[in-house]
Protein backbone atom coordinates (compact mmCIF):
# COMPACT_ATOMS: atom_id res chain seq x y z
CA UNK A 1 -24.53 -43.45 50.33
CA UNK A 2 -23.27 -44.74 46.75
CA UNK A 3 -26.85 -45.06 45.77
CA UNK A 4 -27.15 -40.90 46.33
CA UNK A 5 -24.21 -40.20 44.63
CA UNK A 6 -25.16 -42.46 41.62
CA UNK A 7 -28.55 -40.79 41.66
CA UNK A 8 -26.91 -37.53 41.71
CA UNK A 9 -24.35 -38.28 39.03
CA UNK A 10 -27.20 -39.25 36.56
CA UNK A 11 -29.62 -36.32 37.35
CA UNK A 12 -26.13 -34.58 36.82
CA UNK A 13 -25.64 -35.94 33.19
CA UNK A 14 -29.47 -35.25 32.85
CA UNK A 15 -29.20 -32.14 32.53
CA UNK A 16 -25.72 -31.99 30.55
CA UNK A 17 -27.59 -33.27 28.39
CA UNK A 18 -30.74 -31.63 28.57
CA UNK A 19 -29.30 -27.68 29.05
CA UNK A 20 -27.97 -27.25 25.36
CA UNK A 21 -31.29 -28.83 24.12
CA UNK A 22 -33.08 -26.17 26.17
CA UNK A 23 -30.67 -23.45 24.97
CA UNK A 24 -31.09 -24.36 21.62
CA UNK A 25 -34.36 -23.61 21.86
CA UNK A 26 -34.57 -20.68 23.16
CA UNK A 27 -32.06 -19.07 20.69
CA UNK A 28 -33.71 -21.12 17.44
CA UNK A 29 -35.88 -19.57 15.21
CA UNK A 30 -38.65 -22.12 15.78
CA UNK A 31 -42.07 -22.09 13.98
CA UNK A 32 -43.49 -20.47 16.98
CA UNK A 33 -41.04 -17.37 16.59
CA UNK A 34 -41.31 -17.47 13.13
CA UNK A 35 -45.22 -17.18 13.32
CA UNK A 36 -44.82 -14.21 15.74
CA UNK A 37 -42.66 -11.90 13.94
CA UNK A 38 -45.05 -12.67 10.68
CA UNK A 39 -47.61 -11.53 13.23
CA UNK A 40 -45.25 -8.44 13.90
CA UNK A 41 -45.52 -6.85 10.14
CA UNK A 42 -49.28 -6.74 8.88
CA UNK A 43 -49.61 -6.24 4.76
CA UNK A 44 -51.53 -2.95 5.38
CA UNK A 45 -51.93 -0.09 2.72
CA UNK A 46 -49.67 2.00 4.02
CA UNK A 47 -46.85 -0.68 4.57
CA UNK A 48 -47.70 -2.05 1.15
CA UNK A 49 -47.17 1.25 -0.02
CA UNK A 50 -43.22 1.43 1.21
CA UNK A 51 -42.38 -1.91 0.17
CA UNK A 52 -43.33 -1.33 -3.28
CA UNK A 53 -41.64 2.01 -3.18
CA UNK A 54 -38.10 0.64 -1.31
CA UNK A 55 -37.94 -3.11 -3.35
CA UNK A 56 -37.89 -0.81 -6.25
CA UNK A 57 -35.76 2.01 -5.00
CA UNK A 58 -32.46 3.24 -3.66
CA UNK A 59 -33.56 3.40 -0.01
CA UNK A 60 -30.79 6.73 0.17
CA UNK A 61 -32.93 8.54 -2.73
CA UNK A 62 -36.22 7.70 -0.42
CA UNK A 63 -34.58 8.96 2.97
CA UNK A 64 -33.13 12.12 1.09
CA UNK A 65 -33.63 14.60 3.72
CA UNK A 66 -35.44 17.65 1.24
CA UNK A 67 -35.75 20.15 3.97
CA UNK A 68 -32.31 19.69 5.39
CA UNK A 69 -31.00 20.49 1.61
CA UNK A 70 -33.37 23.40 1.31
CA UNK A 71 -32.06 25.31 4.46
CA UNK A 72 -28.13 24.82 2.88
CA UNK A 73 -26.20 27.31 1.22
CA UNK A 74 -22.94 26.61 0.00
CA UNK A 75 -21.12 30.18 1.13
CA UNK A 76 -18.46 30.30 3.42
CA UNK A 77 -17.10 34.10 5.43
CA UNK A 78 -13.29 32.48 5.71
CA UNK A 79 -11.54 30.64 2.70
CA UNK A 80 -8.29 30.10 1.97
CA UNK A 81 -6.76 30.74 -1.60
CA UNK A 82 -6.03 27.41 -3.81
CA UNK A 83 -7.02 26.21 -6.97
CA UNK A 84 -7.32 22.71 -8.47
CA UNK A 85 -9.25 19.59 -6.94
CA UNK A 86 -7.10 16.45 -6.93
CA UNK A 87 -7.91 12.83 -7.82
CA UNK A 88 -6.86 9.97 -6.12
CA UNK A 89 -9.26 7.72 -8.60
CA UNK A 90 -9.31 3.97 -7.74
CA UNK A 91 -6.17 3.61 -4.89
CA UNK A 92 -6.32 4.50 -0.91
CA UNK A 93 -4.03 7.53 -1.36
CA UNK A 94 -6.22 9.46 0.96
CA UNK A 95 -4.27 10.20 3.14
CA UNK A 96 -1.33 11.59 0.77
CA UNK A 97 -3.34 13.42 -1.35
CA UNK A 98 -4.87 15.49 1.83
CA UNK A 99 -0.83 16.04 2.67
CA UNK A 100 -0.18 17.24 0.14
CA UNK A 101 -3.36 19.25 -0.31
CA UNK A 102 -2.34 21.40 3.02
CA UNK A 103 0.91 22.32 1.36
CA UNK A 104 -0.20 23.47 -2.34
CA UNK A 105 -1.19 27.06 -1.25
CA UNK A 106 2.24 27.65 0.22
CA UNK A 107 3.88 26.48 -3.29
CA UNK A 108 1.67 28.75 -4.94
CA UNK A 109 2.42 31.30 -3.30
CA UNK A 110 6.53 31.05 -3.27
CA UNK A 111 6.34 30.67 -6.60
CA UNK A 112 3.86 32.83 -7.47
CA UNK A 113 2.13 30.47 -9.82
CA UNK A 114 -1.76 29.89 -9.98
CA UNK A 115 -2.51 26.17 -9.80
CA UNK A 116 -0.20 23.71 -8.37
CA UNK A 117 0.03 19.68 -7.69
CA UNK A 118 2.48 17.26 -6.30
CA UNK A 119 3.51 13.84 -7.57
CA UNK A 120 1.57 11.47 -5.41
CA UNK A 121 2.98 8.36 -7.31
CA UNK A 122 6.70 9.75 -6.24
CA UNK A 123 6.02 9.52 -2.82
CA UNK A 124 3.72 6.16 -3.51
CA UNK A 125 6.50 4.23 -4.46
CA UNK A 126 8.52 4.82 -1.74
CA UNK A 127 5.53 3.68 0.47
CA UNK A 128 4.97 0.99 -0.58
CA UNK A 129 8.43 -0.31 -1.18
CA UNK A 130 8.58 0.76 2.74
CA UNK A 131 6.00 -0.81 3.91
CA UNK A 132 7.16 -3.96 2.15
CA UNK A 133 10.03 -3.58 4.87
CA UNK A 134 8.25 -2.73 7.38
CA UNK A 135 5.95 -5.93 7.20
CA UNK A 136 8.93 -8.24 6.40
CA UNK A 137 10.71 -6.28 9.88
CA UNK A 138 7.54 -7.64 11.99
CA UNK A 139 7.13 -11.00 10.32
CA UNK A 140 10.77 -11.37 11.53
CA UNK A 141 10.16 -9.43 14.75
CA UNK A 142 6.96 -12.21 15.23
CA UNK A 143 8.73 -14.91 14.35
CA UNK A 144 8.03 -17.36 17.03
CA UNK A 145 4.79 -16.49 17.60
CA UNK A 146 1.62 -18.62 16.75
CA UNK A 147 0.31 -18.59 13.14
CA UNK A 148 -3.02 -17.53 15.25
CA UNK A 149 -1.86 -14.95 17.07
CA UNK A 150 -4.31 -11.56 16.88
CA UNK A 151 -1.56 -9.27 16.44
CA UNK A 152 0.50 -11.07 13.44
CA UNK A 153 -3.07 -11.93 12.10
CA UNK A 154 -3.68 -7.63 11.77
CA UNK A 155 -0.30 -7.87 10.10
CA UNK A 156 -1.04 -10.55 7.56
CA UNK A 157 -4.37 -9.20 6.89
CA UNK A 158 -3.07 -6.66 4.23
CA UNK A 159 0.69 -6.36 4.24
CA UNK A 160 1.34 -4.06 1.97
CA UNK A 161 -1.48 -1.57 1.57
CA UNK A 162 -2.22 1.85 0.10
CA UNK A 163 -3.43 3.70 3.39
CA UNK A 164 -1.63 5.44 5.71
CA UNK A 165 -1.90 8.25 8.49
CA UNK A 166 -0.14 11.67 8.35
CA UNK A 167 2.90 10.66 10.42
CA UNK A 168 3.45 8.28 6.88
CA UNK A 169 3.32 11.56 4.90
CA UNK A 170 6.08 13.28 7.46
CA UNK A 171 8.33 10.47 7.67
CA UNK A 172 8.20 9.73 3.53
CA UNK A 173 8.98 13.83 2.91
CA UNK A 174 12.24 13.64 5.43
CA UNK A 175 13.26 10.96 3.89
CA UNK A 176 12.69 11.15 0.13
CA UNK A 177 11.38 14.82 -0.44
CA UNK A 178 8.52 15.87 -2.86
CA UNK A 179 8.43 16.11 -6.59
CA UNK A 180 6.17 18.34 -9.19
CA UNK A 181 3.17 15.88 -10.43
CA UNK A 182 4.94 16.24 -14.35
CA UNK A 183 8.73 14.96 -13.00
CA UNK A 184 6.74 11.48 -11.70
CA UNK A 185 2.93 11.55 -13.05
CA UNK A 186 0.24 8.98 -12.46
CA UNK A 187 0.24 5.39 -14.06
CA UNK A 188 -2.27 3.00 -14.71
CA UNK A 189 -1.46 1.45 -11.53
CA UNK A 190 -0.94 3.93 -9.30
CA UNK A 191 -4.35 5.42 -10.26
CA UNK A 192 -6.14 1.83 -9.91
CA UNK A 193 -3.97 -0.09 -7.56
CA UNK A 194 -6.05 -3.39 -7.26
CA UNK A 195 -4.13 -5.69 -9.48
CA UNK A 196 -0.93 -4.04 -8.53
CA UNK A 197 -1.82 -4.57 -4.67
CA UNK A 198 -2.92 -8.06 -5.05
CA UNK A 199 0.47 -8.98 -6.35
CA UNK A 200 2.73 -7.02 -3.75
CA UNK A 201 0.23 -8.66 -0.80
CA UNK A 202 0.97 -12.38 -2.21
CA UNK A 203 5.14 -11.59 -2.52
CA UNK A 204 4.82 -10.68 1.05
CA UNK A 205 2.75 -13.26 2.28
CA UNK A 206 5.13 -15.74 0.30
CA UNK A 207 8.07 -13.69 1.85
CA UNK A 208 6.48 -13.69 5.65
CA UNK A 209 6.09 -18.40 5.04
CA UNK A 210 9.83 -18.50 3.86
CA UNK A 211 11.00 -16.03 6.79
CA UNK A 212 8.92 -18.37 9.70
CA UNK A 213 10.34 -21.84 8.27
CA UNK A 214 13.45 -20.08 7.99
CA UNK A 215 12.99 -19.20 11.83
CA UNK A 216 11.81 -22.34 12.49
CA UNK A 217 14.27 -24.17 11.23
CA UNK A 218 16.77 -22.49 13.54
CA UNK A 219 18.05 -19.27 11.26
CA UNK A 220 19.21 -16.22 13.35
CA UNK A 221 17.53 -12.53 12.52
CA UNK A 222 21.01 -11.65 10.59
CA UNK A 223 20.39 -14.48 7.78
CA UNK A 224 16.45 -13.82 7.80
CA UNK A 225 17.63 -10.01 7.31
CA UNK A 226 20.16 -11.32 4.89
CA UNK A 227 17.12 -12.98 2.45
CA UNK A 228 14.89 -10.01 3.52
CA UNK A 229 17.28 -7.81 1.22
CA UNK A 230 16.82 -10.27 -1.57
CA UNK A 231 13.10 -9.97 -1.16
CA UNK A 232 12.94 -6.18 -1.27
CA UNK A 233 14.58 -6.38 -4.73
CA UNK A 234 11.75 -8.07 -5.99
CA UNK A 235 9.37 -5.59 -4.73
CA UNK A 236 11.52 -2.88 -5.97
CA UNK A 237 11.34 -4.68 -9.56
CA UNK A 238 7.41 -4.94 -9.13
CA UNK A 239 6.86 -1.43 -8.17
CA UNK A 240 9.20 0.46 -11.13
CA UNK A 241 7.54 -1.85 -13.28
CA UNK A 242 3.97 -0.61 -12.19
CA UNK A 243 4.91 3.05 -11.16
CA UNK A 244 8.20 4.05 -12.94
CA UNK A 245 11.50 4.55 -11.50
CA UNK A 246 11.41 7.41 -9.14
CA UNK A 247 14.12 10.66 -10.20
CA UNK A 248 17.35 11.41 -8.16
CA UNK A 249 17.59 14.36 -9.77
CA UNK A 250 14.73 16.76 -12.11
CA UNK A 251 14.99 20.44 -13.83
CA UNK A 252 11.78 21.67 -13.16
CA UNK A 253 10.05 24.11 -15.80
CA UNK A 254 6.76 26.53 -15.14
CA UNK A 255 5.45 29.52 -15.75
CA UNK A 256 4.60 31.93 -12.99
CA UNK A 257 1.21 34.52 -13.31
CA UNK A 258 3.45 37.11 -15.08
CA UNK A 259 3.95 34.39 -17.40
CA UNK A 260 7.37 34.33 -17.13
CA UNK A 261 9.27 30.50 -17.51
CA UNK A 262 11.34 29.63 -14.81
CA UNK A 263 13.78 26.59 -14.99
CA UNK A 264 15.62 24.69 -11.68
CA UNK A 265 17.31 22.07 -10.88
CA UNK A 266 16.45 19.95 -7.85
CA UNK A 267 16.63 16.76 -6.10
CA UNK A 268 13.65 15.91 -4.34
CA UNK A 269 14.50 16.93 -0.96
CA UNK A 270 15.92 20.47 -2.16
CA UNK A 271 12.28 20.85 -4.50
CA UNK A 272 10.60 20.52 -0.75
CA UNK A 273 12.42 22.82 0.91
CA UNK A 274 12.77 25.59 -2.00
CA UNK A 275 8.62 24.44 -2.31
CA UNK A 276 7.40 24.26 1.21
CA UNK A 277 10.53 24.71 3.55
CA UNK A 278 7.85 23.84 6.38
CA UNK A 279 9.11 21.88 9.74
CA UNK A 280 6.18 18.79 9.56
CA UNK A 281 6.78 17.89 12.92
CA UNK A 282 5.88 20.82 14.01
CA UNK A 283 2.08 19.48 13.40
CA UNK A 284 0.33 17.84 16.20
CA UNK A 285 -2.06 14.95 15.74
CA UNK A 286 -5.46 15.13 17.73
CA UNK A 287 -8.11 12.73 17.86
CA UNK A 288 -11.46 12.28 19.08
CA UNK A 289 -11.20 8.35 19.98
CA UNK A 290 -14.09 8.68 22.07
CA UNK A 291 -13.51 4.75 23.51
CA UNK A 292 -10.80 5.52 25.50
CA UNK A 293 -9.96 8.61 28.02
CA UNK A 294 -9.87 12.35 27.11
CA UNK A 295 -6.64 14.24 28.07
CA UNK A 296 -4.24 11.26 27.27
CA UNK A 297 -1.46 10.54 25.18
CA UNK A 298 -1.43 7.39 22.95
CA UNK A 299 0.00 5.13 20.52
CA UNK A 300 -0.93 2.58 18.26
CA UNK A 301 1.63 -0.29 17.68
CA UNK A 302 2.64 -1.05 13.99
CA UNK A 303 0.75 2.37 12.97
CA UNK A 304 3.98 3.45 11.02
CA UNK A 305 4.86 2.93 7.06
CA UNK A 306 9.09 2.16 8.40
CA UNK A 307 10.43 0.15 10.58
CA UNK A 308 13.24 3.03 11.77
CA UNK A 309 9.88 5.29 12.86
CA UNK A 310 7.38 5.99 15.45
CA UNK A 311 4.13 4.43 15.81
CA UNK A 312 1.80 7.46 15.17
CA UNK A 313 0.84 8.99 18.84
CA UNK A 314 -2.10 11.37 19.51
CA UNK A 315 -3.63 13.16 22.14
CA UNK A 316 -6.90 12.20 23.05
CA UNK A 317 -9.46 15.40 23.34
CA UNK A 318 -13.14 16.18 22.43
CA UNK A 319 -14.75 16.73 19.25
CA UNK A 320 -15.40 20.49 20.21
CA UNK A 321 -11.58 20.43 20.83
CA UNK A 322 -10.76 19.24 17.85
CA UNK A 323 -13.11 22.26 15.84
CA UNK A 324 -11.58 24.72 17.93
CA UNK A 325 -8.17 24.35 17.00
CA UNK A 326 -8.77 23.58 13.74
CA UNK A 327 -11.07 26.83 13.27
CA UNK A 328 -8.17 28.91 14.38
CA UNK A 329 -5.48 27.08 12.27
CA UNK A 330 -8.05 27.91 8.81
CA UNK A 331 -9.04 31.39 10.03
CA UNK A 332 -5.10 32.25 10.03
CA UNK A 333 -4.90 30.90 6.01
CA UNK A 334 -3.68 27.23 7.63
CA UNK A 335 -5.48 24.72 6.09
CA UNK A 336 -6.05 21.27 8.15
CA UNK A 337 -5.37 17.91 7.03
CA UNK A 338 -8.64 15.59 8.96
CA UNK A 339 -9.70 12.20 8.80
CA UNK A 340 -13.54 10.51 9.07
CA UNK A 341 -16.11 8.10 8.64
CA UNK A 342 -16.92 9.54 4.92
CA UNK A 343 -19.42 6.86 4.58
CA UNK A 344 -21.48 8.12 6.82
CA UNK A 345 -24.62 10.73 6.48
CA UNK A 346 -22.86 12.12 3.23
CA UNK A 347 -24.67 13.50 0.03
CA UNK A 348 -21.80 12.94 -2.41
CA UNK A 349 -24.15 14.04 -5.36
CA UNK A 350 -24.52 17.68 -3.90
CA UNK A 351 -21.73 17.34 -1.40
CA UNK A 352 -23.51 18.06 1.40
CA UNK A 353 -22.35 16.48 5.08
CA UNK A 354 -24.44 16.79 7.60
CA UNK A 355 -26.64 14.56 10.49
CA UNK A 356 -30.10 13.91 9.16
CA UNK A 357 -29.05 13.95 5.80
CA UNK A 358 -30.96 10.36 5.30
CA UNK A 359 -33.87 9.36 7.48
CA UNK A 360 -34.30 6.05 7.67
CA UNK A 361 -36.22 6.09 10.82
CA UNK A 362 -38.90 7.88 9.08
CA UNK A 363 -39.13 5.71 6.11
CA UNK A 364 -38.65 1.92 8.08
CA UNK A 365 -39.92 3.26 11.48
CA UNK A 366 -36.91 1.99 13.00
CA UNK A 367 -34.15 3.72 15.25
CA UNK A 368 -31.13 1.99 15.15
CA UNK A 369 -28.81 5.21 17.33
CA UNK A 370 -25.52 4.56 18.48
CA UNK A 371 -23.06 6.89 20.22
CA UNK A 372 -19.69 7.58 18.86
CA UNK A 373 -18.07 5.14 21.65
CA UNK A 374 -20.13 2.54 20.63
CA UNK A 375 -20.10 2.98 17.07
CA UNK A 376 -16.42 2.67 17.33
CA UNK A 377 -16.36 -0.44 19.82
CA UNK A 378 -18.97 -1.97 17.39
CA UNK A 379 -17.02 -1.73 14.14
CA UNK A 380 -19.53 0.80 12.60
CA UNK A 381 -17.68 3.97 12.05
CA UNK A 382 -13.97 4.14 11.50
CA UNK A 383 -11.94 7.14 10.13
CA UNK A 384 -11.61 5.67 6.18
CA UNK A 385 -10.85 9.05 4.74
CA UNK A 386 -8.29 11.78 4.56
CA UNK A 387 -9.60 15.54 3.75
CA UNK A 388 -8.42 19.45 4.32
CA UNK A 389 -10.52 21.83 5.78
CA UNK A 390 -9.76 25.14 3.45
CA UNK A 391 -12.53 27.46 4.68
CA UNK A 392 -15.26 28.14 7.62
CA UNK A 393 -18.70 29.75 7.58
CA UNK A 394 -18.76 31.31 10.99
CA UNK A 395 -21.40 33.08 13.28
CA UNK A 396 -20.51 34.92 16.49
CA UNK A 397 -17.17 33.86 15.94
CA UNK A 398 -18.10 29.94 16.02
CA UNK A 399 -17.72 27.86 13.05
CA UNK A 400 -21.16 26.82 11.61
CA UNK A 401 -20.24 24.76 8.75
CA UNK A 402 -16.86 23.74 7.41
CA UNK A 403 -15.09 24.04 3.57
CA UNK A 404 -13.77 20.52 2.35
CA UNK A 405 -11.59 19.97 -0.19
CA UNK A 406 -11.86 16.24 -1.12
CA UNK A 407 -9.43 14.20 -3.43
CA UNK A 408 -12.49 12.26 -5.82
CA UNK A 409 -11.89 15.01 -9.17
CA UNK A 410 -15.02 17.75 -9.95
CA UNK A 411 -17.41 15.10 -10.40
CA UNK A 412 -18.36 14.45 -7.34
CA UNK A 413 -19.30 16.93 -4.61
CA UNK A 414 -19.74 20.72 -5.41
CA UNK A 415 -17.05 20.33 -8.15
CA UNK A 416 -15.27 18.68 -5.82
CA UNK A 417 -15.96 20.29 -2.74
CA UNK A 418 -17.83 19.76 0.42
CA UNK A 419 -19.74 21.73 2.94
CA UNK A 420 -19.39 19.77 6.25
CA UNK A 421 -21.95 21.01 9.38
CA UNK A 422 -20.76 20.99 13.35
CA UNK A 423 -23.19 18.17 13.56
CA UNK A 424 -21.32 15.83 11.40
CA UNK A 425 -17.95 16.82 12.82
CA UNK A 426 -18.50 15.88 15.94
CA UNK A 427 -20.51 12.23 15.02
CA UNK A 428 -17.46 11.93 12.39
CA UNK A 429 -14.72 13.54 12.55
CA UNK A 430 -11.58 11.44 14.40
CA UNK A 431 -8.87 13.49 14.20
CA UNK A 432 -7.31 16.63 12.65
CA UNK A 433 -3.58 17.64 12.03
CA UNK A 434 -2.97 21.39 13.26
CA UNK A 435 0.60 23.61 13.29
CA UNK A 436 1.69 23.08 17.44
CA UNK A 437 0.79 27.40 17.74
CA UNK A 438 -2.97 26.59 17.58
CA UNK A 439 -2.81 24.31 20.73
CA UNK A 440 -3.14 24.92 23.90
CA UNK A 441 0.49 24.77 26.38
CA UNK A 442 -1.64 22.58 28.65
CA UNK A 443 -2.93 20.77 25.86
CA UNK A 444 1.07 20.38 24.09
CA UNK A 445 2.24 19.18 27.90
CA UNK A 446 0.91 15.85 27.10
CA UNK A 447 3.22 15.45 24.48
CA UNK A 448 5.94 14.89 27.46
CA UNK A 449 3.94 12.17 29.02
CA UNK A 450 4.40 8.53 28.65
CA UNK A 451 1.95 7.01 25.80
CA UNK A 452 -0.44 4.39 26.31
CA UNK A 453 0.10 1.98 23.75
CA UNK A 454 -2.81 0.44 22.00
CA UNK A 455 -2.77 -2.80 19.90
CA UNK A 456 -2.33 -3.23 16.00
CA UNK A 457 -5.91 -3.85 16.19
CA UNK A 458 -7.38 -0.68 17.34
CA UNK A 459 -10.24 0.87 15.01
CA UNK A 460 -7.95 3.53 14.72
CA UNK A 461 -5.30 2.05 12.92
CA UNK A 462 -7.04 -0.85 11.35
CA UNK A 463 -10.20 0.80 9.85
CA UNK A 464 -8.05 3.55 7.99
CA UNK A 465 -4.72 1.46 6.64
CA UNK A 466 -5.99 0.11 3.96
């Protein structure tokens, strides 16, 4: 009997042994596998051909879809009255510049003036001196958890970024209003935030080691709150150094189309309301996150810019959803605040956005399809960019191709402008921002329900605060 289970404990260790050899081998790229994919790609003319052409090409200029751009026309039946394209140059401000972008006809119009724009930096500063807080809050609210842990790993990954959502550009208005671009206009840094950024995310990374040792060395929240005040001067200091100190108080000068000069004085939260005078939350936010459940309410954790806010929340519908309220909202003058995977399938030299647009299968021979589930489950399309939709090109009353007003200046696009197919906005398009009248009751119910809460590491919170 002991000489069977010997025998059986070596054959045992045998193969211990043996199995990740084996395994190895099979997942190596031996000589043998080596020799059959050279086997795989023969040196023929044609093949000869494309490599010379794509090793000394842009493979986009050799996938340019000609025929595609020959059957598009850049004229839209429904478009709604602004002037000016915006530039966010080199920050993340997406997201604020789009905002702000659905509000400038309805300033034009009160004031009866014929080109508009808001201060982004204004409302930049208080961002990021915000989310500053708000990342100091959770280091403090993590405290005892693991250096390791996922969700304080999201956290540390970029503390104190430029992105945001449109629940940021709500909660930032309430609280500190809106200026005129001339009362608070760009800076070097707010117009090319790298340097500025890599400073704030090392103060808070500093900030988030002092507040753990503090923890750890037995501190209660009210003296780690205590030193979080006199680490929110400093970022105060750093950001009116890089964007200016923002104005309590302005008198705001222009000249209306009968060019007559008006002059007021405001605060910032009496400019928005003489300006816009619009409710915010009366906006829904939709999405089309097509790896979870349609007809749902959610919520992402940490997906807010204050620690006193919500987590942004969405309802969950289909992409044709998501056109149909949001071809209703621009056919009534509305324009719509969207976000998507610009990246993707985009001509940014004719501005031109539409499925096809590059075939690569044609010129490698290779299909590489994913679905929208599994292109966000894979990490390969995320919503990194904030637009407004400002006009349709409809046919038997069903939007055919979409007006975008982009925040990159005239130089890009169609002078700055985009024409965006139903094609694209369905593979791309994650979510749109429409006035609560446009949606369904049924639709508006789910508002009432309990969210399902989804971690700080969802692609659609992580992909597009940055």
């Amino acid at each position: 009997m002991r000489r069977s289970i010997t025998t059986s404990v070596a054959l045992l260790l045998v193969l211990c042994v043996a199995l990740p050899a084996f395994a190895q081998d099979n997942a190596a790229l031996t000589q043998k596998a080596i020799n059959e994919l050279k086997l795989s790609f023969k040196l023929d003319d044609g093949n000869r051909a494309l490599m010379n052409a794509i090793t000394n090409s842009d493979t986009r200029d050799l996938a340019y879809n000609r025929e595609l751009f020959i059957q598009h026309d850049d004229l839209f039946d429904h478009k709604i009255e602004t002037k000016g394209i915006t530039n966010q140059k080199s920050s993340g401000r997406c997201w604020l510049f789009a905002g702000f972008n659905i509000m400038r006809p309805t300033v034009m119009k009160n004031f009866n003036i014929a080109e508009f724009e808001f201060s982004e930096n204004h409302l930049f500063f208080w961002d990021k001196l915000e989310k500053a807080n708000m990342f100091l809050e959770a280091i403090i609210e993590t405290r005892s958890t693991e250096i390791d842990d996922r969700e304080l790993q999201t956290l540390l990954s970029d503390p104190v970024p430029d992105g945001g959502w449109w629940n940021y550009v709500v909660d930032l208005i309430e609280k500190y209003g809106a200026v005129p671009k001339d009362v608070s206009p760009e800076t070097k840094n707010s117009s090319n935030t790298r340097r500025m950024n890599q400073l704030l995310n090392k103060m808070a990374r500093s900030c988030a080691v002092e507040l753990r040792a503090m923890a750890a060395a037995g501190k209660d929240e009210a003296a780690l709150r205590e030193r979080k005040m006199g680490m929110l001067k400093g970022f105060y200091r750093v950001l009116a150094l890089h964007l200016g100190v923002p104005p309590e108080e302005f008198t705001w000068r222009y000249e209306d189309k009968e060019a007559k000069i008006h002059e007021i004085k405001h605060t910032p939260k009496s400019f928005y309301k003489d300006a816009v005078g619009v409710d915010l939350k009366d906006y829904v936010t939709l999405f089309d996150h097509a790896a979870h459940d349609y007809d749902r309410y959610y919520r992402i954790k940490y997906c807010r810019n204050m620690p006193d806010a919500s987590d942004m929340s969405f309802i969950n519908v289909e992409a044709q959803k998501l056109r149909e309220y949001a071809y209703a909202s621009v056919l009534k003058g509305d324009p719509v605040w969207f976000a998507a995977d610009v990246g993707k399938e985009n001509d940014v030299e004719n501005g031109i956005m539409a499925t096809g647009m590059y075939d690569y299968n044609s010129l490698t021979g290779i299909d590489a399809g994913l679905t929208k589930t599994d292109r966000i489950l894979y990490r390969h399309s995320t919503p990194n960019h904030a637009m407004v939709f400002i006009g349709v090109d409809s046919k038997k009353d069903k939007p055919v191709k979409w007006l975008v007003e982009n925040s990159w200046g005239t130089d890009r696009g169609n002078k700055g402008l985009w024409s965006m197919y139903n094609c694209w906005f369905d593979e791309y398009v994650f979510t749109v921002i429409v006035h609560k009248k446009y949606v369904p009751k049924n639709v508006l119910a789910l508002l009432d329900t309990e969210p399902t809460v989804l971690p700080a590491w969802d692609p659609m919170r992580s992909a597009f605060d940055k």
